[in-house]
PDB file of N, CA and C in Angstrom:
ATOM      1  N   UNK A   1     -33.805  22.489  37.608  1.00  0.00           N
ATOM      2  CA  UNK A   1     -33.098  23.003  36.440  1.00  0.00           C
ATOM      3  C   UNK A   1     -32.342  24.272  36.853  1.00  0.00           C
ATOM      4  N   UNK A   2     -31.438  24.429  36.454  1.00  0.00           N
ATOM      5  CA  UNK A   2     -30.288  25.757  37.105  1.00  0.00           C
ATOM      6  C   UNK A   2     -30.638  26.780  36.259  1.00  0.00           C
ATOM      7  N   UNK A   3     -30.883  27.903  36.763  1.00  0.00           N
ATOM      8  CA  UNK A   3     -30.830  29.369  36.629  1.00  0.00           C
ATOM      9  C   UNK A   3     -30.673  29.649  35.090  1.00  0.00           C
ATOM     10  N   UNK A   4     -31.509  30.077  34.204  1.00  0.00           N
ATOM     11  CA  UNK A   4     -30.786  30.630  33.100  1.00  0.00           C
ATOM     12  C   UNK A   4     -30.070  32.193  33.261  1.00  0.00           C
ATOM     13  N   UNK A   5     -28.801  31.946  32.518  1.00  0.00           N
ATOM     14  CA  UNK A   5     -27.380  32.476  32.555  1.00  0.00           C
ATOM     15  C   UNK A   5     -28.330  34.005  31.884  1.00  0.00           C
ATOM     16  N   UNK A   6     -27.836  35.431  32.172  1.00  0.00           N
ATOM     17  CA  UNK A   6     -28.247  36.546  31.206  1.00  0.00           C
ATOM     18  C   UNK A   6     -27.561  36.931  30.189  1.00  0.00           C
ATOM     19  N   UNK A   7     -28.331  37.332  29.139  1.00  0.00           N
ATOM     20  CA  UNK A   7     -26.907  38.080  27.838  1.00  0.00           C
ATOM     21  C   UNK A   7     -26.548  39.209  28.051  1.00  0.00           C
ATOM     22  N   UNK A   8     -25.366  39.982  28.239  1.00  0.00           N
ATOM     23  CA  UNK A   8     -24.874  40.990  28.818  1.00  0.00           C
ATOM     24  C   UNK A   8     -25.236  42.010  27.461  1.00  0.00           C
ATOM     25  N   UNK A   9     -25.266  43.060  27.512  1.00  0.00           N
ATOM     26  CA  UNK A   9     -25.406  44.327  26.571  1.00  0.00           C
ATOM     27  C   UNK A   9     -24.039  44.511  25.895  1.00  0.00           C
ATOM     28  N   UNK A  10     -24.377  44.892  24.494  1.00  0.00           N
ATOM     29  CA  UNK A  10     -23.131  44.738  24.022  1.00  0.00           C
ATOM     30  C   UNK A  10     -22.830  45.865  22.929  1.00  0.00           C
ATOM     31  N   UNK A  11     -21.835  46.933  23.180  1.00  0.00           N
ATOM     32  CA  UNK A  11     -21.184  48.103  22.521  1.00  0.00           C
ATOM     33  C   UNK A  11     -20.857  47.619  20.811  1.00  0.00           C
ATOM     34  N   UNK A  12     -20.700  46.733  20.484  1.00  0.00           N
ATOM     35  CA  UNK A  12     -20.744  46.641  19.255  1.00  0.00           C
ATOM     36  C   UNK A  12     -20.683  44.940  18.583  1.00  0.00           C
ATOM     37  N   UNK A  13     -21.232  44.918  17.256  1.00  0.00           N
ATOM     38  CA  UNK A  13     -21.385  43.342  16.902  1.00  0.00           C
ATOM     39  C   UNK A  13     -19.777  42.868  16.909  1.00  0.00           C
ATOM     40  N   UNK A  14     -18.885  43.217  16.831  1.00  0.00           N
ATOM     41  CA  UNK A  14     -17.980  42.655  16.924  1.00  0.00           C
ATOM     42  C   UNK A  14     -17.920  41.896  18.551  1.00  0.00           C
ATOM     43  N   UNK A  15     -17.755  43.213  19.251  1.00  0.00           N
ATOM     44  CA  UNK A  15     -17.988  42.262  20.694  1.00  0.00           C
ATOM     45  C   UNK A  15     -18.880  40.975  21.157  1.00  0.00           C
ATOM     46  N   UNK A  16     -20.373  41.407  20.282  1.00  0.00           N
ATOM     47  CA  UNK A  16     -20.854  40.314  20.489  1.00  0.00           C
ATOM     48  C   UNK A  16     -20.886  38.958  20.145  1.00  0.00           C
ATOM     49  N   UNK A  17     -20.343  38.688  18.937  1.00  0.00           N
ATOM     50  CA  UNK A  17     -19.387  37.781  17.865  1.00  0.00           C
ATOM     51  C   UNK A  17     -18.382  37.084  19.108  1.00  0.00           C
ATOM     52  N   UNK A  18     -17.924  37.908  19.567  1.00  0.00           N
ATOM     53  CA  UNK A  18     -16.515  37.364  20.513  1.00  0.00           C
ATOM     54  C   UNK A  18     -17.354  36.392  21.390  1.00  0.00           C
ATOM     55  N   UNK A  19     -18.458  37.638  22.408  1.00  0.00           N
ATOM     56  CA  UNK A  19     -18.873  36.753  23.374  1.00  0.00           C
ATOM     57  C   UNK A  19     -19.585  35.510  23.148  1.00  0.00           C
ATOM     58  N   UNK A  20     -19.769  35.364  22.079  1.00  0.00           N
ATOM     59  CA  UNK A  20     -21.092  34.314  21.862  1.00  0.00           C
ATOM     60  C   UNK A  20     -19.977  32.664  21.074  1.00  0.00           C
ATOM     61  N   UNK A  21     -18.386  33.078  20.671  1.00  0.00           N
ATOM     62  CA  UNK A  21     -17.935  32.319  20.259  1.00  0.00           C
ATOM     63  C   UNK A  21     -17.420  31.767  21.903  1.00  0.00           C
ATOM     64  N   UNK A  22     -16.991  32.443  22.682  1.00  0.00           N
ATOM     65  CA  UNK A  22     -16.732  31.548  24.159  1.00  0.00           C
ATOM     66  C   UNK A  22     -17.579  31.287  24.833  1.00  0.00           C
ATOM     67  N   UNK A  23     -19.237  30.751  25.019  1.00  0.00           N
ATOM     68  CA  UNK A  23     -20.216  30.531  25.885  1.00  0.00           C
ATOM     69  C   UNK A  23     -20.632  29.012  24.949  1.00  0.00           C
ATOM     70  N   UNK A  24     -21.709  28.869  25.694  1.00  0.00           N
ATOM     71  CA  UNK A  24     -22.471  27.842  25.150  1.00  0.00           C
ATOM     72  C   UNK A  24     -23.906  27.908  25.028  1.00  0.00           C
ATOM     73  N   UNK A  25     -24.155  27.955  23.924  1.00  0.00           N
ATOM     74  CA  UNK A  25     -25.431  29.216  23.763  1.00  0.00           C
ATOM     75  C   UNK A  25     -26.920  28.408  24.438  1.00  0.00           C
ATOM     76  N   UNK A  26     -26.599  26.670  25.064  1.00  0.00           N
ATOM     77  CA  UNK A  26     -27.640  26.557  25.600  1.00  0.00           C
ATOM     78  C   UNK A  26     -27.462  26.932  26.746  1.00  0.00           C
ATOM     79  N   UNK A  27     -26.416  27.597  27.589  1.00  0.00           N
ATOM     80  CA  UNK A  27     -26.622  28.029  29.171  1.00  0.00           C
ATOM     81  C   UNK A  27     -27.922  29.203  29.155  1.00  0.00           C
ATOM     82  N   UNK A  28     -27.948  29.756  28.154  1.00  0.00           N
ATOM     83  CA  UNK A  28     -28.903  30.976  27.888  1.00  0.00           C
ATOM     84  C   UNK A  28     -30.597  31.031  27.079  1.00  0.00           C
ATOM     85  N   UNK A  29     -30.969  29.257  27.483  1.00  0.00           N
ATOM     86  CA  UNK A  29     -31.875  29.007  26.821  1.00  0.00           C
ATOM     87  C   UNK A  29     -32.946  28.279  27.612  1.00  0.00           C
ATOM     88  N   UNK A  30     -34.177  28.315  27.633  1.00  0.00           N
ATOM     89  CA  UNK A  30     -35.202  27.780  28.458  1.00  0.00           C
ATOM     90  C   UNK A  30     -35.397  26.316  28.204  1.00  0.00           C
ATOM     91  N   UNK A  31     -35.482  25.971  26.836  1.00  0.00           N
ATOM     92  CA  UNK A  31     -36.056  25.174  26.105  1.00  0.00           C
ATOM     93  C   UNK A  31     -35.106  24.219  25.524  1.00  0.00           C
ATOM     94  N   UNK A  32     -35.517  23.243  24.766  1.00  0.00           N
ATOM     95  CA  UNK A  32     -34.627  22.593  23.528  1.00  0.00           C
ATOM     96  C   UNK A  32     -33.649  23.756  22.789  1.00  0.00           C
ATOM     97  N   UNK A  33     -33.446  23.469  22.509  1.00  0.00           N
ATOM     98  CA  UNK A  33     -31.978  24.161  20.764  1.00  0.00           C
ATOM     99  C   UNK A  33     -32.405  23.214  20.021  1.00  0.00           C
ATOM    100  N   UNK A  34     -33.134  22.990  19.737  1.00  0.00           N
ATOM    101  CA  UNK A  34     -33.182  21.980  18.421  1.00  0.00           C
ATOM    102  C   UNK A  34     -33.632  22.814  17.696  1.00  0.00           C
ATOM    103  N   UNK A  35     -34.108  23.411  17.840  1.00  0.00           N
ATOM    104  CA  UNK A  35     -34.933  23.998  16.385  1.00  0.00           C
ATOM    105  C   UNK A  35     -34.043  26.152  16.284  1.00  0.00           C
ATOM    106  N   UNK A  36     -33.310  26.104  16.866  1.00  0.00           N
ATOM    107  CA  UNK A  36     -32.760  27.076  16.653  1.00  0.00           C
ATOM    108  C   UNK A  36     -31.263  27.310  15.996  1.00  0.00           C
ATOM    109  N   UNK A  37     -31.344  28.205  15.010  1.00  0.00           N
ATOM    110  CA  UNK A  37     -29.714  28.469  14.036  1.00  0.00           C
ATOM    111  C   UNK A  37     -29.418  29.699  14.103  1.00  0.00           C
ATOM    112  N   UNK A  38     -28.320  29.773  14.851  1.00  0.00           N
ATOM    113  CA  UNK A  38     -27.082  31.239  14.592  1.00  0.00           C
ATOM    114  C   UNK A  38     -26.568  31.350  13.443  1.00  0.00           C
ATOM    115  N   UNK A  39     -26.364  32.143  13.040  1.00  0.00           N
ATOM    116  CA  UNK A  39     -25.534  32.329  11.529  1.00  0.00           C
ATOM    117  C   UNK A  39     -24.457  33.677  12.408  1.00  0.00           C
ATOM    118  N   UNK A  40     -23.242  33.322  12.518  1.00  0.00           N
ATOM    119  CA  UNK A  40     -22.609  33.967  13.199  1.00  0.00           C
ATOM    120  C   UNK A  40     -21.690  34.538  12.055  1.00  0.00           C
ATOM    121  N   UNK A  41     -21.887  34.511  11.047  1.00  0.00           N
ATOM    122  CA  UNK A  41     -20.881  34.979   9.696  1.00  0.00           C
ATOM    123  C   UNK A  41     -20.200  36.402  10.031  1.00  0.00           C
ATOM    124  N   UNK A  42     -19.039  36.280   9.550  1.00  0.00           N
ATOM    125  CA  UNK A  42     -18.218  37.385   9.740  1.00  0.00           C
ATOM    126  C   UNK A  42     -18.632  38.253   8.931  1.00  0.00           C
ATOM    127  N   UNK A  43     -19.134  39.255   9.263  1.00  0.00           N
ATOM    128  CA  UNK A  43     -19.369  40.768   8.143  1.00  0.00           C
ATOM    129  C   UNK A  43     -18.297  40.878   7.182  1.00  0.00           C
ATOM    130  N   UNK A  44     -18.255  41.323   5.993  1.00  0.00           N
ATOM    131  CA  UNK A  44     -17.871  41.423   4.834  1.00  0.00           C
ATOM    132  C   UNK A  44     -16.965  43.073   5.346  1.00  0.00           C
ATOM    133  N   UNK A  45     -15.754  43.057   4.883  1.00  0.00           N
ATOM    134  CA  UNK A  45     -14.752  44.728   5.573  1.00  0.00           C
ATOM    135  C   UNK A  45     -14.377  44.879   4.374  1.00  0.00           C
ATOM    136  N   UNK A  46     -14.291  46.213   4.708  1.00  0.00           N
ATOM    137  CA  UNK A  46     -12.899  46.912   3.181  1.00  0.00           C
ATOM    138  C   UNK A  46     -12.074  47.461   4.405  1.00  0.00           C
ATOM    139  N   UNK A  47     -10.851  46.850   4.055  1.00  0.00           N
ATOM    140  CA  UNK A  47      -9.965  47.595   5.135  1.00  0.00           C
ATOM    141  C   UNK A  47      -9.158  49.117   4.457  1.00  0.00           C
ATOM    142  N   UNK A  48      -9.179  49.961   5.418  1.00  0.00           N
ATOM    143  CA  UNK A  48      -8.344  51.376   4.386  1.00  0.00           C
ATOM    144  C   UNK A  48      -7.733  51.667   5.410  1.00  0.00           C
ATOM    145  N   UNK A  49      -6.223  52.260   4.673  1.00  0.00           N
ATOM    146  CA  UNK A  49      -5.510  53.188   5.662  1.00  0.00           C
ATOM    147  C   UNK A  49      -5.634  54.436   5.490  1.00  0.00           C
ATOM    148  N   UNK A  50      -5.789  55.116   7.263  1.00  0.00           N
ATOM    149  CA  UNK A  50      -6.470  56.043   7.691  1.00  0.00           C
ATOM    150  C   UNK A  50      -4.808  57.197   8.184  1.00  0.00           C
ATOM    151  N   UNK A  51      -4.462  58.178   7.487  1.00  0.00           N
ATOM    152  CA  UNK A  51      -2.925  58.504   8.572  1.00  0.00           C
ATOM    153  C   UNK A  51      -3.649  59.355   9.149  1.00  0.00           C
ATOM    154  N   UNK A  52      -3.141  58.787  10.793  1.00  0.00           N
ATOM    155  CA  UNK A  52      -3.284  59.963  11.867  1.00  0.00           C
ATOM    156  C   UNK A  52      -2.094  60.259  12.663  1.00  0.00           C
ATOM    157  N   UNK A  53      -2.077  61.331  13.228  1.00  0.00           N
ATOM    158  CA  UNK A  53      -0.910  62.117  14.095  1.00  0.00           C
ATOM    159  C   UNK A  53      -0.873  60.852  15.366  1.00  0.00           C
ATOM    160  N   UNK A  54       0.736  60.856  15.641  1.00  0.00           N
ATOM    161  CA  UNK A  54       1.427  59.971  16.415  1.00  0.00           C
ATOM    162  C   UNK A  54       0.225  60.070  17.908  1.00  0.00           C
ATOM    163  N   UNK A  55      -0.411  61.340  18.556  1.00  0.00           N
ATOM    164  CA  UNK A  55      -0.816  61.895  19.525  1.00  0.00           C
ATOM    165  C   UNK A  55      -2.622  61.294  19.155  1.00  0.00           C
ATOM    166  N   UNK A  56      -3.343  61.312  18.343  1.00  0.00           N
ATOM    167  CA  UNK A  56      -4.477  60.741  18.132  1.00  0.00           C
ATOM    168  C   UNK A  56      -4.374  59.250  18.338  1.00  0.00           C
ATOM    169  N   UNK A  57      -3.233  58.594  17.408  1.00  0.00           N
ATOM    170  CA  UNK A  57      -2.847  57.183  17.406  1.00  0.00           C
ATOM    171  C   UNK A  57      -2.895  56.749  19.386  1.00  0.00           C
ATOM    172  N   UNK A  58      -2.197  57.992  19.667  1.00  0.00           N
ATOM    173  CA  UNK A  58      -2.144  57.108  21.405  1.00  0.00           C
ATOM    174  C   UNK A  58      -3.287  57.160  22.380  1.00  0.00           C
ATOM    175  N   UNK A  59      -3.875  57.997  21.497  1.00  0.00           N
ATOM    176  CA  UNK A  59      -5.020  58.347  22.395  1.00  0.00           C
ATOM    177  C   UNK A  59      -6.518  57.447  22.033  1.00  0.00           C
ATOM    178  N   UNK A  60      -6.465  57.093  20.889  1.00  0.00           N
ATOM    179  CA  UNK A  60      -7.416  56.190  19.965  1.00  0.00           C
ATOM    180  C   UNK A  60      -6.743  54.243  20.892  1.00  0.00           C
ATOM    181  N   UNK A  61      -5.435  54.382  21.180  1.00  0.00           N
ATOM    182  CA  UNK A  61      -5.126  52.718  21.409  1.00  0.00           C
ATOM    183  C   UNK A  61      -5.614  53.162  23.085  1.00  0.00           C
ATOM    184  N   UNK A  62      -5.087  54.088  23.736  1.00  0.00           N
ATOM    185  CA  UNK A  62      -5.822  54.102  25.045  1.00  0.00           C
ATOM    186  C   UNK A  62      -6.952  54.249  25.301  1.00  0.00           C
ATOM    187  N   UNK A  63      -7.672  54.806  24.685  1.00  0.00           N
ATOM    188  CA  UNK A  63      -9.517  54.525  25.109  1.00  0.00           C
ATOM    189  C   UNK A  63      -9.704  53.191  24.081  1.00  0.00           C
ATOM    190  N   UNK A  64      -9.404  52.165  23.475  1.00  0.00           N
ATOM    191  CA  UNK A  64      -9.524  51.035  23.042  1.00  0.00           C
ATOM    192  C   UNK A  64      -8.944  49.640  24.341  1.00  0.00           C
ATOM    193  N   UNK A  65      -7.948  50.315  24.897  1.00  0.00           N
ATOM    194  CA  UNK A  65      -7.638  49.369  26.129  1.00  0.00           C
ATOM    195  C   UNK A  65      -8.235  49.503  27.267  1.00  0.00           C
ATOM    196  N   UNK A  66      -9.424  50.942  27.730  1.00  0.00           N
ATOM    197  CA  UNK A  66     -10.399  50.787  28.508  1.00  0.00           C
ATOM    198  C   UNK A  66     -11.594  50.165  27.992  1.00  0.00           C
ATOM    199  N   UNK A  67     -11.623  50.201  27.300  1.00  0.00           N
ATOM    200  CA  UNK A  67     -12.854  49.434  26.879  1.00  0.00           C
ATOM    201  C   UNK A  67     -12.605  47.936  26.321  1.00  0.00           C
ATOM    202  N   UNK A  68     -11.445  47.217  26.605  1.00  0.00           N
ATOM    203  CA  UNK A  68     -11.313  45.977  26.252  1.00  0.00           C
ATOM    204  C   UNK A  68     -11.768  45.294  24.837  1.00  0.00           C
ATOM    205  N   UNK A  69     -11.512  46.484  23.626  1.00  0.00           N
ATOM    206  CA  UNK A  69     -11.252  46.030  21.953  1.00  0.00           C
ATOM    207  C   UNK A  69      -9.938  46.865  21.488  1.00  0.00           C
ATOM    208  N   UNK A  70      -9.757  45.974  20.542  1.00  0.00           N
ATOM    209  CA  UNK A  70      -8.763  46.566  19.513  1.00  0.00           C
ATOM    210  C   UNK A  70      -9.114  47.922  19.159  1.00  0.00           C
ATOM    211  N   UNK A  71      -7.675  48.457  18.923  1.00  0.00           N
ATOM    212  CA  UNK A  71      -7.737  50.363  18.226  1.00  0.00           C
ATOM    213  C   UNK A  71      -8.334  49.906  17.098  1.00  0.00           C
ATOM    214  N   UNK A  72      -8.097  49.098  16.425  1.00  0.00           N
ATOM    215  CA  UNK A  72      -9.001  48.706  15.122  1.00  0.00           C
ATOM    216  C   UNK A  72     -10.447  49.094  15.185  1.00  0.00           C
ATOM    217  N   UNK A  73     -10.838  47.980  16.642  1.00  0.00           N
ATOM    218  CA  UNK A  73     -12.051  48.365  16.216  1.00  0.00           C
ATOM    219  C   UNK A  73     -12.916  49.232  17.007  1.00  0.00           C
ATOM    220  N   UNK A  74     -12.568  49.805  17.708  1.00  0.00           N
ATOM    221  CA  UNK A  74     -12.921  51.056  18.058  1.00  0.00           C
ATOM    222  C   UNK A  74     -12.765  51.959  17.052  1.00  0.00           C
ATOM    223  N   UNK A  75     -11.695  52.151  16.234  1.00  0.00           N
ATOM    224  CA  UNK A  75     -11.681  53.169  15.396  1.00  0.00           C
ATOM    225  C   UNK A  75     -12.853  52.770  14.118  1.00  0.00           C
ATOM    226  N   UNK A  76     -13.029  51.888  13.913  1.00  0.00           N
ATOM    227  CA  UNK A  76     -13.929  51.364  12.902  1.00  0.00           C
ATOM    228  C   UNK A  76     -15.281  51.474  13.674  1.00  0.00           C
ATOM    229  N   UNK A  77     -15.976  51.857  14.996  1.00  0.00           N
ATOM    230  CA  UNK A  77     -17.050  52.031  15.220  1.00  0.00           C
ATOM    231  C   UNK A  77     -16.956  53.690  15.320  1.00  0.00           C
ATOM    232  N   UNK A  78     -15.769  54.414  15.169  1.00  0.00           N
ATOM    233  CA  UNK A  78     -16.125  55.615  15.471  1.00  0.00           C
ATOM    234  C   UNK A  78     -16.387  56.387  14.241  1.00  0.00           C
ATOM    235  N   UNK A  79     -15.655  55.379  13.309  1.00  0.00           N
ATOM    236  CA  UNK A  79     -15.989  56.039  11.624  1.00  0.00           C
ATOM    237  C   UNK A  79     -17.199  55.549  11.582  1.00  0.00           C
ATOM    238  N   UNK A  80     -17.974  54.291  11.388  1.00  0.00           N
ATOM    239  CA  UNK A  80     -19.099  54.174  11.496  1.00  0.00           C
ATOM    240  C   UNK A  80     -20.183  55.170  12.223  1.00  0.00           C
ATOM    241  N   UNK A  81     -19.894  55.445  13.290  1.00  0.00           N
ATOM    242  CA  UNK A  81     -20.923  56.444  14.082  1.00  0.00           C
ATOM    243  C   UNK A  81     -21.019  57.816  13.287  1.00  0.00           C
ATOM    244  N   UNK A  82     -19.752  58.410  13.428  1.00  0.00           N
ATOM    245  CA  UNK A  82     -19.556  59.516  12.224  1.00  0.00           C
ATOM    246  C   UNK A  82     -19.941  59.609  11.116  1.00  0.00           C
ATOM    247  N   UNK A  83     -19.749  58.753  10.415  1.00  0.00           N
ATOM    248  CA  UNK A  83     -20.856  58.622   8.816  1.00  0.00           C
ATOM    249  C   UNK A  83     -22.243  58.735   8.765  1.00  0.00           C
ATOM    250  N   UNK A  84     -22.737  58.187  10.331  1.00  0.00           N
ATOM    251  CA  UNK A  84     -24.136  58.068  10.399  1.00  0.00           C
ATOM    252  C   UNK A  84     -24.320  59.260  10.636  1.00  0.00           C
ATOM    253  N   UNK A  85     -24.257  59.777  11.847  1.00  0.00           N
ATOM    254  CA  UNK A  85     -24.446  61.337  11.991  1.00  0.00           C
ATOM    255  C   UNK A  85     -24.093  62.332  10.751  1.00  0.00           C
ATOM    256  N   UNK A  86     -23.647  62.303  10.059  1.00  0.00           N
ATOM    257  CA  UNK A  86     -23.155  63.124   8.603  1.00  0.00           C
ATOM    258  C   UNK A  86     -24.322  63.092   7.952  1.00  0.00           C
ATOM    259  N   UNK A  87     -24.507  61.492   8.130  1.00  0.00           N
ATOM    260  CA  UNK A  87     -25.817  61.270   7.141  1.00  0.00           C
ATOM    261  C   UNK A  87     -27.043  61.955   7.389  1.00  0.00           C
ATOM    262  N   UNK A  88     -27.376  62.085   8.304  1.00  0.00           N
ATOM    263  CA  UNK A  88     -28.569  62.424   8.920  1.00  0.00           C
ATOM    264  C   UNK A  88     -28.944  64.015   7.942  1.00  0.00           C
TER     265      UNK A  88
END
């Protein structure tokens, strides 16, 4: 039987959503899949516009293209992180 495949660590559920829609989720499994269900449902968004300075905007899409996601959603994990810490 060949090697089971590893699940890589993943910076946010969006990413992991991505990775798990291009694999085949039995390469990563010991056993049958029969008795196992993903519910891969798209999270529920309120989208809002946010205005930022032309110079944040370039700097928010360039650390989004090192890290291989959308300025979207990088910017949507950094408001997320921020709210949490507020909260605290």
């Amino acid at each position: 039987m060949p090697k089971r495949k590893t699940i890589p660590t993943f910076n946010s559920e969006d990413e992991e959503r991505k990775f798990w829609e291009q694999v085949d989720v039995a390469d990563f499994l010991e056993g049958p899949a029969d008795e196992i269900v993903l519910d891969l449902k798209k999270r529920r968004v309120i989208k809002i516009v946010v205005p930022v300075s032309p110079e944040v905007a370039r700097q928010l899409k360039g650390l989004a293209r090192k890290r291989g996601v959308s300025f979207q959603t990088l910017a949507s994990e950094i408001l997320s992180q921020g709210v949490k810490a507020l909260s605290r």
